[in-house]
N, C-alpha and C. Protein backbone atom coordinates (compact mmCIF):
# COMPACT_ATOMS: atom_id res chain seq x y z
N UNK A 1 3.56 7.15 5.89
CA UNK A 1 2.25 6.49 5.89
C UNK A 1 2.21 5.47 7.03
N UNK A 2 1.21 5.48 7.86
CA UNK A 2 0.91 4.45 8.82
C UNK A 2 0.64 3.01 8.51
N UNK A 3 1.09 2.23 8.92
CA UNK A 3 1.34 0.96 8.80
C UNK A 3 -0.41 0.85 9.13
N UNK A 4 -1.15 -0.39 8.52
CA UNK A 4 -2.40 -1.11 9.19
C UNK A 4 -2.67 -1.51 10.12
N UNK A 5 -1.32 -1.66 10.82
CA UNK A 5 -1.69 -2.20 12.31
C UNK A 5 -1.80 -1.08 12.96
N UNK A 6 -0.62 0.34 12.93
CA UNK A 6 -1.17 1.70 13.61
C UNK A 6 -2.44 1.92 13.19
N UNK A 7 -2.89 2.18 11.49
CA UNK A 7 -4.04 2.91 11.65
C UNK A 7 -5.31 1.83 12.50
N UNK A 8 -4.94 0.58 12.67
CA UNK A 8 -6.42 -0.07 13.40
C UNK A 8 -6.51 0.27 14.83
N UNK A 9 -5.02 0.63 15.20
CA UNK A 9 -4.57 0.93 16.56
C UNK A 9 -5.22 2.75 17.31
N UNK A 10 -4.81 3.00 16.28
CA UNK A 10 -5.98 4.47 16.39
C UNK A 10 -7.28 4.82 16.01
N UNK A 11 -7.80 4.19 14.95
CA UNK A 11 -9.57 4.06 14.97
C UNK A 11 -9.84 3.01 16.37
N UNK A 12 -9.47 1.94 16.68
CA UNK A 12 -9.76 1.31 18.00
C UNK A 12 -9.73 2.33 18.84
N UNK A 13 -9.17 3.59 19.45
CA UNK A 13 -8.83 4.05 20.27
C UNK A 13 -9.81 5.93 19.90
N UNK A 14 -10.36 6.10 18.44
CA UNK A 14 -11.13 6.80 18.53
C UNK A 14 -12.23 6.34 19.17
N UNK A 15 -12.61 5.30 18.42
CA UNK A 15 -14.03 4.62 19.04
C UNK A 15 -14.49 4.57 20.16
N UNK A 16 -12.93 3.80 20.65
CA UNK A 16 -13.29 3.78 22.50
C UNK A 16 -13.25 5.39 23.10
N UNK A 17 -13.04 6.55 22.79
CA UNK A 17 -13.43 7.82 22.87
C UNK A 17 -14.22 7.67 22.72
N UNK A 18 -14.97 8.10 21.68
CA UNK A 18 -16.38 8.09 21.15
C UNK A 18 -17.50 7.47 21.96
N UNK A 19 -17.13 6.21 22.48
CA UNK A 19 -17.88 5.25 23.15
C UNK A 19 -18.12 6.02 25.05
N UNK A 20 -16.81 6.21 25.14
CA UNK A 20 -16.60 7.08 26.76
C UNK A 20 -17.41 8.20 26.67
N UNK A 21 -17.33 9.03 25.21
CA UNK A 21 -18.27 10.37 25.84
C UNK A 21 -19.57 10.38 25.16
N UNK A 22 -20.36 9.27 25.09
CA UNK A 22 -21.40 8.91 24.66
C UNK A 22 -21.91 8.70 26.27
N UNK A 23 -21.17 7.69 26.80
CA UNK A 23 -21.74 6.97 28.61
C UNK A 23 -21.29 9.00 29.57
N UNK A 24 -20.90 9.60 28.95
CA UNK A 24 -20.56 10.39 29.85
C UNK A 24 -21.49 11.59 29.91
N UNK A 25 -22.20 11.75 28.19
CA UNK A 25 -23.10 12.63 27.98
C UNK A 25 -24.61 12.01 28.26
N UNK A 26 -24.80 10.23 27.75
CA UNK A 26 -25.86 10.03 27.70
C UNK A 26 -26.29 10.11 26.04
N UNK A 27 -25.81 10.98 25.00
CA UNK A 27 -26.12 11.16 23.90
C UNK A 27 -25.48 9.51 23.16
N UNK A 28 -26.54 8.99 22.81
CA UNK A 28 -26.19 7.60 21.96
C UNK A 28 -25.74 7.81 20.54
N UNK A 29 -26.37 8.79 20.27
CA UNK A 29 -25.78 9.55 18.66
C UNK A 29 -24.77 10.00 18.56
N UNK A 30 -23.83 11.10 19.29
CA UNK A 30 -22.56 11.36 19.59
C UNK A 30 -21.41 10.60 19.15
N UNK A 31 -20.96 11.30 18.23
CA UNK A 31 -19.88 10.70 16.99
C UNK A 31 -19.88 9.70 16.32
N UNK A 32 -21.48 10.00 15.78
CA UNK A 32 -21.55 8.85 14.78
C UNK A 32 -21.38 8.61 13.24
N UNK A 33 -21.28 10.07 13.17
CA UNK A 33 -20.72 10.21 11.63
C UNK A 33 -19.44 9.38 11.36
N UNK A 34 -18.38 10.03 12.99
CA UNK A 34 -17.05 9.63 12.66
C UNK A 34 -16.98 7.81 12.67
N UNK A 35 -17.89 7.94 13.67
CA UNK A 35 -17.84 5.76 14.07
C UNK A 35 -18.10 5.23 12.84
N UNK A 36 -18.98 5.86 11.77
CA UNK A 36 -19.81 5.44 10.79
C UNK A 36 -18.83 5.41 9.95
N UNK A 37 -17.75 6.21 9.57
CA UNK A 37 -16.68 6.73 8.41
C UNK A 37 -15.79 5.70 8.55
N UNK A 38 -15.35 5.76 9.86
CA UNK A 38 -14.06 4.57 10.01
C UNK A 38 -14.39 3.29 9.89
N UNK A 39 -15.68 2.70 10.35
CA UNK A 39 -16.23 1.55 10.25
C UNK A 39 -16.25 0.78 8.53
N UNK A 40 -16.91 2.11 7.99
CA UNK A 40 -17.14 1.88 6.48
C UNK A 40 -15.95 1.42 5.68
N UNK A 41 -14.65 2.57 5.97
CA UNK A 41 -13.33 2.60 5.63
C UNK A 41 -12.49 1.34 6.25
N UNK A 42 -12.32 0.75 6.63
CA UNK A 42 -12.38 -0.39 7.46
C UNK A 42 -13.00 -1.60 6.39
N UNK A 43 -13.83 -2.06 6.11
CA UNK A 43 -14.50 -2.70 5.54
C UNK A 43 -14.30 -2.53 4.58
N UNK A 44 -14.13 -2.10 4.00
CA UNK A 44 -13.63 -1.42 2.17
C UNK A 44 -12.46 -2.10 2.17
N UNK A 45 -11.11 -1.31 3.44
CA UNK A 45 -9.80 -2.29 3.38
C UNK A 45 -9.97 -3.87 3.47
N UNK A 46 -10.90 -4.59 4.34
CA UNK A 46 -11.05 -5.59 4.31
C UNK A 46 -11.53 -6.03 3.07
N UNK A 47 -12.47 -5.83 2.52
CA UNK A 47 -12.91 -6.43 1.59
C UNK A 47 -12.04 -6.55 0.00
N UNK A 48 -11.10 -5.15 0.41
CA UNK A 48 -9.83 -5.18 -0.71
C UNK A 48 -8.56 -6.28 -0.77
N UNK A 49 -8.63 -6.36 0.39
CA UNK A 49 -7.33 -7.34 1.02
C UNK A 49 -7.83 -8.65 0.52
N UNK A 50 -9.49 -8.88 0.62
CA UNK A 50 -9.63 -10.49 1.03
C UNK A 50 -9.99 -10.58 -0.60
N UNK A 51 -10.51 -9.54 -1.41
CA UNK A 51 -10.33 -10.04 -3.25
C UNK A 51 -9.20 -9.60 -3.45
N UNK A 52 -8.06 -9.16 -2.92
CA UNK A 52 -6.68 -9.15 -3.72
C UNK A 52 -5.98 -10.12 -3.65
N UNK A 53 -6.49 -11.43 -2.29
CA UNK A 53 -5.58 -12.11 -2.11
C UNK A 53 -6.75 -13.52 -1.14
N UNK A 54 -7.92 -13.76 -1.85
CA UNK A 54 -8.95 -14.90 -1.56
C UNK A 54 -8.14 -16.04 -0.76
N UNK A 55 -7.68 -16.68 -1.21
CA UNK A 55 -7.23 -17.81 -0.60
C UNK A 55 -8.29 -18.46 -0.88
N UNK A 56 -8.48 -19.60 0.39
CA UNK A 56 -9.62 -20.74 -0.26
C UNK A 56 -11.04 -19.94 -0.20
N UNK A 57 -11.29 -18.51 0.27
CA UNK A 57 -12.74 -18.36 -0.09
C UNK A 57 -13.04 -17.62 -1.57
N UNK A 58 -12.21 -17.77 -2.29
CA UNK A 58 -12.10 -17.42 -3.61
C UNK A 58 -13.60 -17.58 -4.34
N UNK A 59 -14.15 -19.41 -3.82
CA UNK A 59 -15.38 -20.07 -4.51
C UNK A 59 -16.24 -19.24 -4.22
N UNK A 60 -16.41 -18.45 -3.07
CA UNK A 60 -17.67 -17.79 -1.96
C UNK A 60 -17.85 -16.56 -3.06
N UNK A 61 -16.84 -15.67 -3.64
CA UNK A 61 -17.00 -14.54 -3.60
C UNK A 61 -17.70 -13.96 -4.39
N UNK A 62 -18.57 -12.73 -4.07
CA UNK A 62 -18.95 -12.15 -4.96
C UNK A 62 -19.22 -10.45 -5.35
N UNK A 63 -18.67 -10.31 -5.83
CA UNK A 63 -18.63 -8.57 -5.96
C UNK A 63 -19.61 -7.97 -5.45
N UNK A 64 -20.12 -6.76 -5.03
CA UNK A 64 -20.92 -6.08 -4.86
C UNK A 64 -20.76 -4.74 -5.09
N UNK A 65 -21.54 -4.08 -6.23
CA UNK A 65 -21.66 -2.42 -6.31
C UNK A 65 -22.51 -2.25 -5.22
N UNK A 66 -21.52 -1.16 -4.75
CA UNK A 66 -22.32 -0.20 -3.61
C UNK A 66 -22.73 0.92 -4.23
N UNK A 67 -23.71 1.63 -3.98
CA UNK A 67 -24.03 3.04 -3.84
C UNK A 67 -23.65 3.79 -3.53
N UNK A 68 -22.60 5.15 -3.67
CA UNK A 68 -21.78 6.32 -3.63
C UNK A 68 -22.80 6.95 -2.47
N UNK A 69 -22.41 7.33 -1.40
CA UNK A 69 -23.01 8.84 -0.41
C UNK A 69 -23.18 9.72 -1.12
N UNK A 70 -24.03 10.48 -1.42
CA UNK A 70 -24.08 11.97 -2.24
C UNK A 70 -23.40 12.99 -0.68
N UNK A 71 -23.25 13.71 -1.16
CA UNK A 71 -22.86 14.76 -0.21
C UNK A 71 -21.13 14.71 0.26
């Protein structure tokens, strides 16, 4: 299993793909499902990390149900 620092090390490095053949096609939409997936997934880890282990923003926090993607 990849450590967190590899997997941020390789979504950083899809993106910046993603980002190159966007300026290369012109298509602004062009891999946005994938930008959209990792971004999401990303944020999920963050948001797991920072209620498993608050520290002083413990007072701030507050849960949020999200809505499931169908499909």
């Amino acid at each position: 299993m990849a450590s967190q620092n590899d997997r941020l090390k390789l979504n950083a490095e899809i993106l910046g793909l993603i980002e190159r053949r966007r300026q290369e096609t012109g298509d602004a939409g062009l891999g946005g499902n994938v930008e959209r997936a990792i971004l999401e997934a990303e944020w999920r880890d963050l948001e797991r990390d920072i209620f498993d282990n608050p520290g002083a923003l413990e007072v701030h926090l507050i849960p949020i149900r999200r809505r499931q993607a169908i499909g």
